[in-house]
PDB file of N, CA and C in Angstrom:
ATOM      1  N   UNK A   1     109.820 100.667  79.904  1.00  0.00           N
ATOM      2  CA  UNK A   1     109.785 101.675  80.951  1.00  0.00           C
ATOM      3  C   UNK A   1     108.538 101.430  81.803  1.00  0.00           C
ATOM      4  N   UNK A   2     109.142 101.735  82.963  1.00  0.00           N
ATOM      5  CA  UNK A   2     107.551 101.340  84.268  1.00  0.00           C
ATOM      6  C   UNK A   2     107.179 102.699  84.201  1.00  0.00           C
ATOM      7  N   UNK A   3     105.925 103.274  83.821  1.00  0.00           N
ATOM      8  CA  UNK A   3     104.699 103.929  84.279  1.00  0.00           C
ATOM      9  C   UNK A   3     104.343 104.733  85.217  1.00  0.00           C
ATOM     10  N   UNK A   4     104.075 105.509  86.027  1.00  0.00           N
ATOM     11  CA  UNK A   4     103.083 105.632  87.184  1.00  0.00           C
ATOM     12  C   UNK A   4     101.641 107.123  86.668  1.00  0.00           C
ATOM     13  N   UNK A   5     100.665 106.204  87.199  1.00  0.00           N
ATOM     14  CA  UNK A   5      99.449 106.992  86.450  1.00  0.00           C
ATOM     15  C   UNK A   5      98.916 106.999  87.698  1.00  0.00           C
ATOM     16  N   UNK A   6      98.212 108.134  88.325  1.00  0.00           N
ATOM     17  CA  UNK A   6      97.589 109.014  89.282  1.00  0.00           C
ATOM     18  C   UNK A   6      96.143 109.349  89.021  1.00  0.00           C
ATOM     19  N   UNK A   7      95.565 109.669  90.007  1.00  0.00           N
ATOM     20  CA  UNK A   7      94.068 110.520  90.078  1.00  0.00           C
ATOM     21  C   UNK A   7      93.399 109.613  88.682  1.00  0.00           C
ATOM     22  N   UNK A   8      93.435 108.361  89.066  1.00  0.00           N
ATOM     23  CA  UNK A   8      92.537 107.513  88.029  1.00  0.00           C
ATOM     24  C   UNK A   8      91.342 107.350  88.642  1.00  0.00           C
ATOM     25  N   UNK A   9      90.280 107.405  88.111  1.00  0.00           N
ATOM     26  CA  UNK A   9      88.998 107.195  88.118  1.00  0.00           C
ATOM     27  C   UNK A   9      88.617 105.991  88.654  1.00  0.00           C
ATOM     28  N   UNK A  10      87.686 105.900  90.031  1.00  0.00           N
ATOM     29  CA  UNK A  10      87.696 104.456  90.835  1.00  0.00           C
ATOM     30  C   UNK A  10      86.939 103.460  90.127  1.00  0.00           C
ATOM     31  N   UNK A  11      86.544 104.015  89.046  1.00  0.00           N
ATOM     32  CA  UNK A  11      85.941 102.604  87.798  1.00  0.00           C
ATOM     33  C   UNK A  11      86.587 102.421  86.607  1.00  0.00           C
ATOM     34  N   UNK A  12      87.981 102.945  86.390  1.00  0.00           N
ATOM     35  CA  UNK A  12      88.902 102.690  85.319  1.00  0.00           C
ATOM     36  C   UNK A  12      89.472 101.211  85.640  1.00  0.00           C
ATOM     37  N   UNK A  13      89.335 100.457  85.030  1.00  0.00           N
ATOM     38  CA  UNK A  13      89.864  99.085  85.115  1.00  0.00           C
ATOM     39  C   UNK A  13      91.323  98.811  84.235  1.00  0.00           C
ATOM     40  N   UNK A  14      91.701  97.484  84.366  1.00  0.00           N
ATOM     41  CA  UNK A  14      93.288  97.176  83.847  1.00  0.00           C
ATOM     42  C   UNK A  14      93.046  97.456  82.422  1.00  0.00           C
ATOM     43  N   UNK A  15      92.257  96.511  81.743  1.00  0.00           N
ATOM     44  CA  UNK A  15      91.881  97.018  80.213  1.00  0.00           C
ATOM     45  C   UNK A  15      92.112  98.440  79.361  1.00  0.00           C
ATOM     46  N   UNK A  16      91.060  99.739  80.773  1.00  0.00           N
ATOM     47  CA  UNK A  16      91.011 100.889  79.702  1.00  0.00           C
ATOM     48  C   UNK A  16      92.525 101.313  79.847  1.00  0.00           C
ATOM     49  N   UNK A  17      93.284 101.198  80.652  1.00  0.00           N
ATOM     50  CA  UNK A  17      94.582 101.416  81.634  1.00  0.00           C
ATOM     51  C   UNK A  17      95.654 101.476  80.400  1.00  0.00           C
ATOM     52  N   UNK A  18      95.354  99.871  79.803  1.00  0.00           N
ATOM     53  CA  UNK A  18      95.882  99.253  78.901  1.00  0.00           C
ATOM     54  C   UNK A  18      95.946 100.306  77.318  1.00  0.00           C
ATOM     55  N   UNK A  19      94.277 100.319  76.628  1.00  0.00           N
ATOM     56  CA  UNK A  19      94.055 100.978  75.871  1.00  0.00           C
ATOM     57  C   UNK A  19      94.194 102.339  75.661  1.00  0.00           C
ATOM     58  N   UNK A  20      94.323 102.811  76.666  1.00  0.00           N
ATOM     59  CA  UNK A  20      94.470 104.318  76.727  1.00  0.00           C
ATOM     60  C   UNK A  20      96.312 104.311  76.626  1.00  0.00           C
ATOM     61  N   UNK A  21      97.155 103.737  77.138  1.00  0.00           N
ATOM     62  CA  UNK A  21      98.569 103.755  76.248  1.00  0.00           C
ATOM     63  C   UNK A  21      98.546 103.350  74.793  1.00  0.00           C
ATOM     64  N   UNK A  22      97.984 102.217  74.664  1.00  0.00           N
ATOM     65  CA  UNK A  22      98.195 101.223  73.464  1.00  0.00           C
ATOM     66  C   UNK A  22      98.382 102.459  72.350  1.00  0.00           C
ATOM     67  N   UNK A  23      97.925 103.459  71.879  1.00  0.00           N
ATOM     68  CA  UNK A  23      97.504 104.515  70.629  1.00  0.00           C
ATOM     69  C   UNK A  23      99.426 104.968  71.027  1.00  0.00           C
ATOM     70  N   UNK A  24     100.105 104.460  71.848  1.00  0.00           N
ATOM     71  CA  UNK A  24     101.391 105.699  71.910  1.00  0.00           C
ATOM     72  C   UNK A  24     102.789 103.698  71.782  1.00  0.00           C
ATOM     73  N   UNK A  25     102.560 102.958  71.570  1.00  0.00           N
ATOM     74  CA  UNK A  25     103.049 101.860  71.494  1.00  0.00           C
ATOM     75  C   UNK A  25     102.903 100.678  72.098  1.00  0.00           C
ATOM     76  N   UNK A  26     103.381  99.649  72.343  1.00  0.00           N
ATOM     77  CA  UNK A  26     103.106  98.593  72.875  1.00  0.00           C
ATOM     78  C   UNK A  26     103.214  98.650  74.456  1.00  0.00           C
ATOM     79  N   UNK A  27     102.040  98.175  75.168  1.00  0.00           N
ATOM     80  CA  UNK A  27     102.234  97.808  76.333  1.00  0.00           C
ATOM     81  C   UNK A  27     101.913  96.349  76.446  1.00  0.00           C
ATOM     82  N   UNK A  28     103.180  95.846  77.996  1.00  0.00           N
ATOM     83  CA  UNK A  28     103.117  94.831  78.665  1.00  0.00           C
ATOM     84  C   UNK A  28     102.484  94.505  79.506  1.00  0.00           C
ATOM     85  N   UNK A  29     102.032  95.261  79.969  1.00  0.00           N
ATOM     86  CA  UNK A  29     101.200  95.335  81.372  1.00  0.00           C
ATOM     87  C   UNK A  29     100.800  96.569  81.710  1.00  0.00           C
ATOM     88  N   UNK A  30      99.483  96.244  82.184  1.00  0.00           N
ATOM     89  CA  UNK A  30      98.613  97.816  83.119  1.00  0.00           C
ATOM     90  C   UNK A  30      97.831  97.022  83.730  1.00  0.00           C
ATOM     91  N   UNK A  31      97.995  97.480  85.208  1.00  0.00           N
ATOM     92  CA  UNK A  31      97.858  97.661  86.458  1.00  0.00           C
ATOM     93  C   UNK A  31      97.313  98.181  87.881  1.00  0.00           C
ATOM     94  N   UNK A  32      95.687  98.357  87.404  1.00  0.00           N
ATOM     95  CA  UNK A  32      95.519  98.930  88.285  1.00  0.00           C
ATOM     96  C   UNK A  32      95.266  99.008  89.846  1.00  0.00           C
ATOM     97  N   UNK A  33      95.719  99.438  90.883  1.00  0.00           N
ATOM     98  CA  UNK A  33      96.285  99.139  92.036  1.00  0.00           C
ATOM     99  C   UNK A  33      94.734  98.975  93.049  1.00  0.00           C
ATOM    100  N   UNK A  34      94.523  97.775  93.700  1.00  0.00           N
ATOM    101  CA  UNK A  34      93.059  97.350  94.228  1.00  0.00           C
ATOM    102  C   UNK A  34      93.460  97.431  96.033  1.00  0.00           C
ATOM    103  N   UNK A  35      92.833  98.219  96.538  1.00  0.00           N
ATOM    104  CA  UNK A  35      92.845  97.330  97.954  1.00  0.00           C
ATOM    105  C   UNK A  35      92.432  96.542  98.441  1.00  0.00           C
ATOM    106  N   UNK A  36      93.138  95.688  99.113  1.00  0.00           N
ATOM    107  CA  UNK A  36      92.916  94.718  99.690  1.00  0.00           C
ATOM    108  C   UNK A  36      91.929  94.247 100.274  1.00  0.00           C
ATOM    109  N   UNK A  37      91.671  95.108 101.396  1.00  0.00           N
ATOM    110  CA  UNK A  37      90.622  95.219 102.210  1.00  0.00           C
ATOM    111  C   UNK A  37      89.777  95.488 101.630  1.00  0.00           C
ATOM    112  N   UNK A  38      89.427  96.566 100.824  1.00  0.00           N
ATOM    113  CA  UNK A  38      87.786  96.955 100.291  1.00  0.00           C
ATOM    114  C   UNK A  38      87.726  96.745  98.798  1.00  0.00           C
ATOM    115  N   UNK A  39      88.755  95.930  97.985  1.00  0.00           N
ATOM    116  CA  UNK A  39      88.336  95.359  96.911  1.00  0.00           C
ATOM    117  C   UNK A  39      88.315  96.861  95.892  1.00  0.00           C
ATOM    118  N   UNK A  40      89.012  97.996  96.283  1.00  0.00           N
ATOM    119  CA  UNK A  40      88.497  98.926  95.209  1.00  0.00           C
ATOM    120  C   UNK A  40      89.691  99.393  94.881  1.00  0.00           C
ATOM    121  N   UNK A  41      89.489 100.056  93.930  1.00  0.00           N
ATOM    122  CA  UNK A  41      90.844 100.597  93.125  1.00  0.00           C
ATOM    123  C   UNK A  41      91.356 101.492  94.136  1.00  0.00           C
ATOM    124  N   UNK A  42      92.681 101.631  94.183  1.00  0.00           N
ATOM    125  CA  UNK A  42      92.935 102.975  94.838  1.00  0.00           C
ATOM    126  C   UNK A  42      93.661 103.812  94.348  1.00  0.00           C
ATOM    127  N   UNK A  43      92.961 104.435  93.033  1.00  0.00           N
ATOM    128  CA  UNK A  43      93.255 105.518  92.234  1.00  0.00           C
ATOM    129  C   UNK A  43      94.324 105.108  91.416  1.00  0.00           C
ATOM    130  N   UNK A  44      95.151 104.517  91.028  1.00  0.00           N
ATOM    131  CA  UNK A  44      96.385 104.740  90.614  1.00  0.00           C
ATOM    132  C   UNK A  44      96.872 103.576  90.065  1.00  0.00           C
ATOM    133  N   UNK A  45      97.922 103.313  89.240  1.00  0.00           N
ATOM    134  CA  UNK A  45      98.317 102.222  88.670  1.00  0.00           C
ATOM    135  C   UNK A  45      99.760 102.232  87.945  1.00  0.00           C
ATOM    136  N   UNK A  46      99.924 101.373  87.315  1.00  0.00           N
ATOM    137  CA  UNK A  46     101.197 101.340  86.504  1.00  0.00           C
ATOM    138  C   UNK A  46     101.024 100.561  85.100  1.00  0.00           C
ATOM    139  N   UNK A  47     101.975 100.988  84.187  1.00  0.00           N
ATOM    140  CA  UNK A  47     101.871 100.580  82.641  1.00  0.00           C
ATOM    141  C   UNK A  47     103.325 100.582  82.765  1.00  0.00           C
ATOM    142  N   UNK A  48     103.465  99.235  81.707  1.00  0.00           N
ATOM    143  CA  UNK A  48     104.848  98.812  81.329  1.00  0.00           C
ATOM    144  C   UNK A  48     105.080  99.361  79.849  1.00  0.00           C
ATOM    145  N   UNK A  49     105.910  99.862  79.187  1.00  0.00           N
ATOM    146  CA  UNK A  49     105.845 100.040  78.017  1.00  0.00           C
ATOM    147  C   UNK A  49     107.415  99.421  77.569  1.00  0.00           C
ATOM    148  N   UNK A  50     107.718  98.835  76.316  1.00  0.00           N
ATOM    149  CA  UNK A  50     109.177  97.654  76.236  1.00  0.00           C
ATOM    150  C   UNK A  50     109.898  99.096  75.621  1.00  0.00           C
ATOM    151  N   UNK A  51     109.300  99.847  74.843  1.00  0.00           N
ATOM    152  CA  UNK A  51     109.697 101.285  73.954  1.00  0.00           C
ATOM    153  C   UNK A  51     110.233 102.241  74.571  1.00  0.00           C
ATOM    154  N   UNK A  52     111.256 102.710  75.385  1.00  0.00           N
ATOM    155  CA  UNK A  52     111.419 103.578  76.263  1.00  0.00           C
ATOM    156  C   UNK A  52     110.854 105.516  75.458  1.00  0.00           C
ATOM    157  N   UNK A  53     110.868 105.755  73.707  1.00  0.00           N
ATOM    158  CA  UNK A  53     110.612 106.630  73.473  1.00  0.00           C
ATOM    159  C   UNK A  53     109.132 106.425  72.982  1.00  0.00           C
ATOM    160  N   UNK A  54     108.432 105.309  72.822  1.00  0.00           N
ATOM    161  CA  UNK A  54     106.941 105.477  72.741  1.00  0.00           C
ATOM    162  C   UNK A  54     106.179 105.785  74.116  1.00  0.00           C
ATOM    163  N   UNK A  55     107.061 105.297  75.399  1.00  0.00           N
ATOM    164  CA  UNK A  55     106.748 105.804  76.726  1.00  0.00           C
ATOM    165  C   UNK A  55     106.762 107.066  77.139  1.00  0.00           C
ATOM    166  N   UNK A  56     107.706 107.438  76.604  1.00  0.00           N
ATOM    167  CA  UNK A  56     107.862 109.412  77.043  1.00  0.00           C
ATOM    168  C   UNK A  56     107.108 109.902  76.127  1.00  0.00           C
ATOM    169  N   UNK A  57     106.612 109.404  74.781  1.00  0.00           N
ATOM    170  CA  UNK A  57     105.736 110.505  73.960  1.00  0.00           C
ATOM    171  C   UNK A  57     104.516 110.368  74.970  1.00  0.00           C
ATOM    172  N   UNK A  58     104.366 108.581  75.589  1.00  0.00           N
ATOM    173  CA  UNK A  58     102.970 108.712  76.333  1.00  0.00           C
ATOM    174  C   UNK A  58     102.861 109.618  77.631  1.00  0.00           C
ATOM    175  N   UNK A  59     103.629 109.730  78.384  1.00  0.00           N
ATOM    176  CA  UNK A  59     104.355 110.117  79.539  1.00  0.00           C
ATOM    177  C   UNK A  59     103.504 111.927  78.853  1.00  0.00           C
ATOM    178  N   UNK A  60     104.553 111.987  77.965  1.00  0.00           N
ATOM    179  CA  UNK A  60     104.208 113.912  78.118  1.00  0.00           C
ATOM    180  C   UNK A  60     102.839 114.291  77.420  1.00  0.00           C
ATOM    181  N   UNK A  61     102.136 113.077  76.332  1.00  0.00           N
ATOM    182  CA  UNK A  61     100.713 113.524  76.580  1.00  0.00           C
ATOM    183  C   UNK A  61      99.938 113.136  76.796  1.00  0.00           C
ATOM    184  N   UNK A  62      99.781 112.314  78.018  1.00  0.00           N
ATOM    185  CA  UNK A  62      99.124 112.159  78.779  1.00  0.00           C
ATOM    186  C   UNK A  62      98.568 112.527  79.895  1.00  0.00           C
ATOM    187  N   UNK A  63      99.751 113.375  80.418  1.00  0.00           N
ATOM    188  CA  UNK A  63      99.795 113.871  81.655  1.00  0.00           C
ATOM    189  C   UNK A  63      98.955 114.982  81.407  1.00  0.00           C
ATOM    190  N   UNK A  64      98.313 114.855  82.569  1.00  0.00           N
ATOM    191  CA  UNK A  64      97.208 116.246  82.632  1.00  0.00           C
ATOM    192  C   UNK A  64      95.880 115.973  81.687  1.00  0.00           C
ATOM    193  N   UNK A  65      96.067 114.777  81.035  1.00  0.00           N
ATOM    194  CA  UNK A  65      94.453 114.451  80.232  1.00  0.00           C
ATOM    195  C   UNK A  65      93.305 113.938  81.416  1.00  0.00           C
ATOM    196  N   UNK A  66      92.420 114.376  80.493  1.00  0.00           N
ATOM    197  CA  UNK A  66      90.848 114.011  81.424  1.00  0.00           C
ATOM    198  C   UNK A  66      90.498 112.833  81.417  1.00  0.00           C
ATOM    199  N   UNK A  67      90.356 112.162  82.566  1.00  0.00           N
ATOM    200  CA  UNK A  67      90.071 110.903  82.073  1.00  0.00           C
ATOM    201  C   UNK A  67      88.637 110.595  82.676  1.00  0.00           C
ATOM    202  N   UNK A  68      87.909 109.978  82.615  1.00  0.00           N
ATOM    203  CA  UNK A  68      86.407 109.536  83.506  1.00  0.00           C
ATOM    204  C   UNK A  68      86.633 110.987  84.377  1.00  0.00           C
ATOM    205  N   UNK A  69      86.617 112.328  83.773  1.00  0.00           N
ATOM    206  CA  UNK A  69      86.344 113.561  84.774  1.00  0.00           C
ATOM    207  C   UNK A  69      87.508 113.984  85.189  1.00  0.00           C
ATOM    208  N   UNK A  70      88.470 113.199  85.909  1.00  0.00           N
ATOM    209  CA  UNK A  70      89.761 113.408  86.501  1.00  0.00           C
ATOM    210  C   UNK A  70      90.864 113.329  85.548  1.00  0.00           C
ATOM    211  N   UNK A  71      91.644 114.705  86.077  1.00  0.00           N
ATOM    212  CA  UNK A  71      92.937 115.398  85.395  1.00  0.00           C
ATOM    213  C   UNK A  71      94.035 114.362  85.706  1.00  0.00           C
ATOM    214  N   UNK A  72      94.566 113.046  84.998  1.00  0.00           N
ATOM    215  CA  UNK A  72      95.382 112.565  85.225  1.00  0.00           C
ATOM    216  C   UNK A  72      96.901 112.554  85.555  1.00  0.00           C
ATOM    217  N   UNK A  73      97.676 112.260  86.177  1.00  0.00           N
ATOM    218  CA  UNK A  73      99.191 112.595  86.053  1.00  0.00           C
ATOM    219  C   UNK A  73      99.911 110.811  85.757  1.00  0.00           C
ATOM    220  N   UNK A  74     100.448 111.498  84.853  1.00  0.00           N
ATOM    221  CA  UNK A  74     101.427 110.020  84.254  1.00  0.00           C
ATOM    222  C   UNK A  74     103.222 110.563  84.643  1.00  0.00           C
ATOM    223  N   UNK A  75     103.787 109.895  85.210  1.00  0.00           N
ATOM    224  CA  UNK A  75     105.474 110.110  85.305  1.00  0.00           C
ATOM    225  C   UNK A  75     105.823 108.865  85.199  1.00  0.00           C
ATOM    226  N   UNK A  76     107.022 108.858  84.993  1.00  0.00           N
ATOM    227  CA  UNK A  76     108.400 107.750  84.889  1.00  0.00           C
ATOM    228  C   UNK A  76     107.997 106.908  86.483  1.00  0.00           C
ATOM    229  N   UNK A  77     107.753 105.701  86.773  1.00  0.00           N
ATOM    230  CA  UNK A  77     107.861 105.365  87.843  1.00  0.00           C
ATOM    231  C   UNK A  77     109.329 105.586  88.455  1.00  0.00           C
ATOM    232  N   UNK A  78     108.854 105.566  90.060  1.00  0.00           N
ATOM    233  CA  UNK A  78     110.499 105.660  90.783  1.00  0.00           C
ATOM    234  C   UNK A  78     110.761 103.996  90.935  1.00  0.00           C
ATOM    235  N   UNK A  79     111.909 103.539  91.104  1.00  0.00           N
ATOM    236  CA  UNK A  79     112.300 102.039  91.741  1.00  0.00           C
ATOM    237  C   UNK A  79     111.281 102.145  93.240  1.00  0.00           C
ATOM    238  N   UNK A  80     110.801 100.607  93.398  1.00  0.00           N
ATOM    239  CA  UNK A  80     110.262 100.639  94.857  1.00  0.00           C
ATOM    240  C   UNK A  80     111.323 100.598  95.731  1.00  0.00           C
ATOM    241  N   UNK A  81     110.886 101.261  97.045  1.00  0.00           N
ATOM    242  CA  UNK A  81     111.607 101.217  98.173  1.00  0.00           C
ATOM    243  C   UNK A  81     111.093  99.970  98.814  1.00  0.00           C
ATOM    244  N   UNK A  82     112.426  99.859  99.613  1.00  0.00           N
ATOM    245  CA  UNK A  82     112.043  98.535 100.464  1.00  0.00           C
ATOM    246  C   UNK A  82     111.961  99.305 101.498  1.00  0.00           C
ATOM    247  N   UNK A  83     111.085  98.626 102.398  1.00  0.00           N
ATOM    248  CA  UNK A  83     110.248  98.980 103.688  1.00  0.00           C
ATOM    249  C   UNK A  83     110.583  98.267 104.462  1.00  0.00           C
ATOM    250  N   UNK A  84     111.280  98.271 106.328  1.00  0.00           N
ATOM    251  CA  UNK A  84     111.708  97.664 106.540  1.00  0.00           C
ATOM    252  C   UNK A  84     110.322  97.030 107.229  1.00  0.00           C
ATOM    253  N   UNK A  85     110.562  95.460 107.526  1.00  0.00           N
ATOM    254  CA  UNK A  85     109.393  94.807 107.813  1.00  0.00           C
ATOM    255  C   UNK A  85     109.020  94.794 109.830  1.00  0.00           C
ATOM    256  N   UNK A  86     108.332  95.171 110.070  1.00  0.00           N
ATOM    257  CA  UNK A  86     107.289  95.574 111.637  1.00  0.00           C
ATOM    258  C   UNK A  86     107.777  94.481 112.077  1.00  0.00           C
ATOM    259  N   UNK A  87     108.832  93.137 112.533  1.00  0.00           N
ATOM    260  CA  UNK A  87     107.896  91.512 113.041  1.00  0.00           C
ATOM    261  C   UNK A  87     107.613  91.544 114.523  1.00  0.00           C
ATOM    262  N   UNK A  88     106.881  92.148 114.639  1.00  0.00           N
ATOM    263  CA  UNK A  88     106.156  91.757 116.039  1.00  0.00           C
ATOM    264  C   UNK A  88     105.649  90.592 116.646  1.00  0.00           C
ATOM    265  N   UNK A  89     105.388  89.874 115.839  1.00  0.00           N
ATOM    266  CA  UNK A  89     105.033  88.259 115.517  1.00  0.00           C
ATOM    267  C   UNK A  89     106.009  87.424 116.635  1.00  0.00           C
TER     268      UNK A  89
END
């Protein structure tokens, strides 16, 4: 199951991302989302979990934990939308 984790702390890195699921089952990946331009996190990220019910135990307690200060929100990611592309080019 894909992840989506919110109001993350702009010095939480992929690692703690990682560890802070790991205690609820195996993760594949965590993700935390960098901009481009200024090289900094921008709050938020994603965790893969292969377990779809070790994901929802993480999912429901997680959500709303404190993390580095900030009240986190964890949900089910949505599918990405495709965006249609600008070519001005």
């Amino acid at each position: 199951m894909n992840i989506y984790v919110s109001n993350l702390g702009y010095t939480v890195q992929d690692a703690e991302l990682s560890q802070l699921f790991s205690g609820y089952g195996e993760v594949t990946s965590a993700k935390v989302i960098i901009d481009k331009m200024t090289n900094q996190s921008r709050g938020f990220g994603f965790v893969e979990m292969p377990d779809d019910a070790a994901a929802g135990t993480a999912i429901a307690e997680l959500n709303g934990k404190t993390v580095e200060g900030r009240a986190i929100r964890v949900s089910e990611a949505r599918p990405r939308e495709e965006k249609p592309r600008n070519n001005r080019w």
